[in-house]
C-alpha atoms as a PDB file:
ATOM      1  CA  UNK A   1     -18.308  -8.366  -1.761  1.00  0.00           C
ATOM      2  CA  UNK A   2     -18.667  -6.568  -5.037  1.00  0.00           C
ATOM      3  CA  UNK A   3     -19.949  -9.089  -7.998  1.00  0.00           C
ATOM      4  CA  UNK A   4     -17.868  -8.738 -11.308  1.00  0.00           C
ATOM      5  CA  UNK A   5     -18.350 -10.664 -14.624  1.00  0.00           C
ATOM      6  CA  UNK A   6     -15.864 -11.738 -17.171  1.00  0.00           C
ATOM      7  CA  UNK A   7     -15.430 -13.856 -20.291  1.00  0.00           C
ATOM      8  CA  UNK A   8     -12.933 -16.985 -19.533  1.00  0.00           C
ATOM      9  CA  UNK A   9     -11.950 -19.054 -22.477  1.00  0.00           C
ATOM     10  CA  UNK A  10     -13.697 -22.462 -22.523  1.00  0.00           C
ATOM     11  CA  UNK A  11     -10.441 -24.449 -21.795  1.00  0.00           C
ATOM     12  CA  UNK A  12      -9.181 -21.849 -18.874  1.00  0.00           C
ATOM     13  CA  UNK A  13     -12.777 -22.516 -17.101  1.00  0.00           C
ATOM     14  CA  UNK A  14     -12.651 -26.223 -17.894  1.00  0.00           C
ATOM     15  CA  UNK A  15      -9.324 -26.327 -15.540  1.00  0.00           C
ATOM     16  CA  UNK A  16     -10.538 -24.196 -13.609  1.00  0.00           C
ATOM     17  CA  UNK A  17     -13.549 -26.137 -12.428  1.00  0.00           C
ATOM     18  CA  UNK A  18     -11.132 -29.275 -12.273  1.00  0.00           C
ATOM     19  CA  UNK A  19      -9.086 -27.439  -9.746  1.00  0.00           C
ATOM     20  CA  UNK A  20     -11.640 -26.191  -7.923  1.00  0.00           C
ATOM     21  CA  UNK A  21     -13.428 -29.677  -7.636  1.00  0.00           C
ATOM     22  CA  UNK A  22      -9.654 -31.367  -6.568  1.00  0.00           C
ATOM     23  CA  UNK A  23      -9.694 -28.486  -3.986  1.00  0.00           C
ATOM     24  CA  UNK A  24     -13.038 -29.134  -1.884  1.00  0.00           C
ATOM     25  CA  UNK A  25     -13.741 -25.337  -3.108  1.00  0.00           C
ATOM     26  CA  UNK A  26     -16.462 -23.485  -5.351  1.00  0.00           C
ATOM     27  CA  UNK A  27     -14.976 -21.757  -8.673  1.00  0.00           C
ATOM     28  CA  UNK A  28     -15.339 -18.793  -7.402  1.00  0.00           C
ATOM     29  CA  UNK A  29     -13.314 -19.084  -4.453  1.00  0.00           C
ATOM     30  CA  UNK A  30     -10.544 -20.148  -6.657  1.00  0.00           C
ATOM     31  CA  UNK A  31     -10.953 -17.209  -8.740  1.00  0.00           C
ATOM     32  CA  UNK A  32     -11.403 -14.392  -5.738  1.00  0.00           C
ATOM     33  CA  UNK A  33      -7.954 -16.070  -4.336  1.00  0.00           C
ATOM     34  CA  UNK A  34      -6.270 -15.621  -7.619  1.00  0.00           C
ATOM     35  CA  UNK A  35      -7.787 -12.565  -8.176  1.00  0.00           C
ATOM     36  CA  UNK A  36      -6.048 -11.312  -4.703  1.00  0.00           C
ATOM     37  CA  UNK A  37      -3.054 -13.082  -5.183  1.00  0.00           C
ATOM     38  CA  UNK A  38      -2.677 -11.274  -8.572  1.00  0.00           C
ATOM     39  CA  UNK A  39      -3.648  -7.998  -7.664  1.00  0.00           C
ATOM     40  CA  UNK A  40      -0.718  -8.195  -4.712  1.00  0.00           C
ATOM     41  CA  UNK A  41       1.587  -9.335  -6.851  1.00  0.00           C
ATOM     42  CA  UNK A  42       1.285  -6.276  -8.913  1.00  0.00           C
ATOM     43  CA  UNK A  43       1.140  -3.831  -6.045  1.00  0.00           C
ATOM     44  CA  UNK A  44       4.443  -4.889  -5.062  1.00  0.00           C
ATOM     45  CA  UNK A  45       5.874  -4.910  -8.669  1.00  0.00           C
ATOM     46  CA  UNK A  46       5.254  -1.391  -9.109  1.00  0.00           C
ATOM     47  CA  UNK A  47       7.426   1.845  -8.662  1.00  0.00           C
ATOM     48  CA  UNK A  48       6.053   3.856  -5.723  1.00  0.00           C
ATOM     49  CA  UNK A  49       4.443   6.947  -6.986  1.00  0.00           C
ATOM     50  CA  UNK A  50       6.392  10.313  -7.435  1.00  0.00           C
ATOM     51  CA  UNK A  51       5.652  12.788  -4.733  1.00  0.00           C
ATOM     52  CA  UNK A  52       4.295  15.508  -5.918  1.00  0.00           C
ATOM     53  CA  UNK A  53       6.002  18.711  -6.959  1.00  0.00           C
ATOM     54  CA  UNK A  54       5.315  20.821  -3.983  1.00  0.00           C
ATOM     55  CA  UNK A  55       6.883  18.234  -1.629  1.00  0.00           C
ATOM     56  CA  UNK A  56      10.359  20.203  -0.310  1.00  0.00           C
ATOM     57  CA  UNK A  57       9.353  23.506  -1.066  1.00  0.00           C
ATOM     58  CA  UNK A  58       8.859  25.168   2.119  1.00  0.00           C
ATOM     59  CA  UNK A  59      12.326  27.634   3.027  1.00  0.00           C
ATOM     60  CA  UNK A  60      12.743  28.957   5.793  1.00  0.00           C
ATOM     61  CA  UNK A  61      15.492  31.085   8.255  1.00  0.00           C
ATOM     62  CA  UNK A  62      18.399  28.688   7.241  1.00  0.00           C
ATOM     63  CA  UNK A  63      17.112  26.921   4.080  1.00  0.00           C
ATOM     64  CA  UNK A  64      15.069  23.839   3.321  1.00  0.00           C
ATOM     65  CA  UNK A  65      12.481  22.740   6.307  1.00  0.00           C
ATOM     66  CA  UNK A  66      12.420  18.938   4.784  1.00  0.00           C
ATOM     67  CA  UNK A  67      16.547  19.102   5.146  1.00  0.00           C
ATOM     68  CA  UNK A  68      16.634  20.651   8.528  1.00  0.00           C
ATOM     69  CA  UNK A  69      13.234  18.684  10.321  1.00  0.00           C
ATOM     70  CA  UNK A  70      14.892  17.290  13.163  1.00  0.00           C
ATOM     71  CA  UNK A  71      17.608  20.523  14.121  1.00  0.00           C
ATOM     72  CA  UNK A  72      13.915  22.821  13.708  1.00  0.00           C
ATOM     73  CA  UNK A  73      11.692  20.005  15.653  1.00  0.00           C
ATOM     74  CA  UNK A  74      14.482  20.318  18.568  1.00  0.00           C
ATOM     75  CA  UNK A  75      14.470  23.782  18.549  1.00  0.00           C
ATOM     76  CA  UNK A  76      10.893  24.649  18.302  1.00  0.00           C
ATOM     77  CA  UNK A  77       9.270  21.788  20.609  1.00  0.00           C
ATOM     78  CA  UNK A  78      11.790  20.369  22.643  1.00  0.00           C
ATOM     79  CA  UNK A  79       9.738  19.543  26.111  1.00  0.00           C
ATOM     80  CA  UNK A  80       7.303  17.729  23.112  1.00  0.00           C
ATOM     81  CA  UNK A  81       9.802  15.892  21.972  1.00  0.00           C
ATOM     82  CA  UNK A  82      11.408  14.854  25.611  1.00  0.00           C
ATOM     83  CA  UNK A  83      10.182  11.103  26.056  1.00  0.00           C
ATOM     84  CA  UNK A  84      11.576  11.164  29.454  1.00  0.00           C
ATOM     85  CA  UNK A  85       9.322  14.395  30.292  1.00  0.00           C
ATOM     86  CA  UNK A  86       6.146  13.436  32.987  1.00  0.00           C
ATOM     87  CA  UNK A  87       3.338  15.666  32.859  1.00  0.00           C
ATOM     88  CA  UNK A  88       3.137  17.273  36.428  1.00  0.00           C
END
């Protein structure tokens, strides 16, 4: 676990303790589950991260790769591709 320390206002580590104490837990424990709670919370709450500028570039023979994947993947590899192929 990686130690971190903070400042907590007097009255936020006052209930803190309280809740910690009504919880058969240490402090910290209450604050490591927070602490995760909080940080998963946010995760979720933010916009997924552009892709970068280079993603869909690649043309080829009959225009963009990304639009065509599955008609070129056929093409190019279908034994690959064949789930009902057995190896012989």
């Amino acid at each position: 676990m990686q130690r971190i320390t903070t400042n907590v206002d007097p009255d936020v580590y006052t209930r803190l303790e309280d809740l910690a104490r009504r919880r058969h837990t240490s402090t910290a424990r209450v604050i490591r589950e927070a602490l995760a709670r909080y940080v998963t919370d946010e995760e979720a709450a933010q916009e997924p991260e552009p892709l970068p500028d280079w993603v869909g570039m690649l043309d080829g023979p009959g225009g963009a790769w990304a639009e065509r994947d599955e008609e070129v993947l056929r093409a190019e590899w279908p034994a690959a591709l064949d789930p009902h192929r057995h190896e012989g």
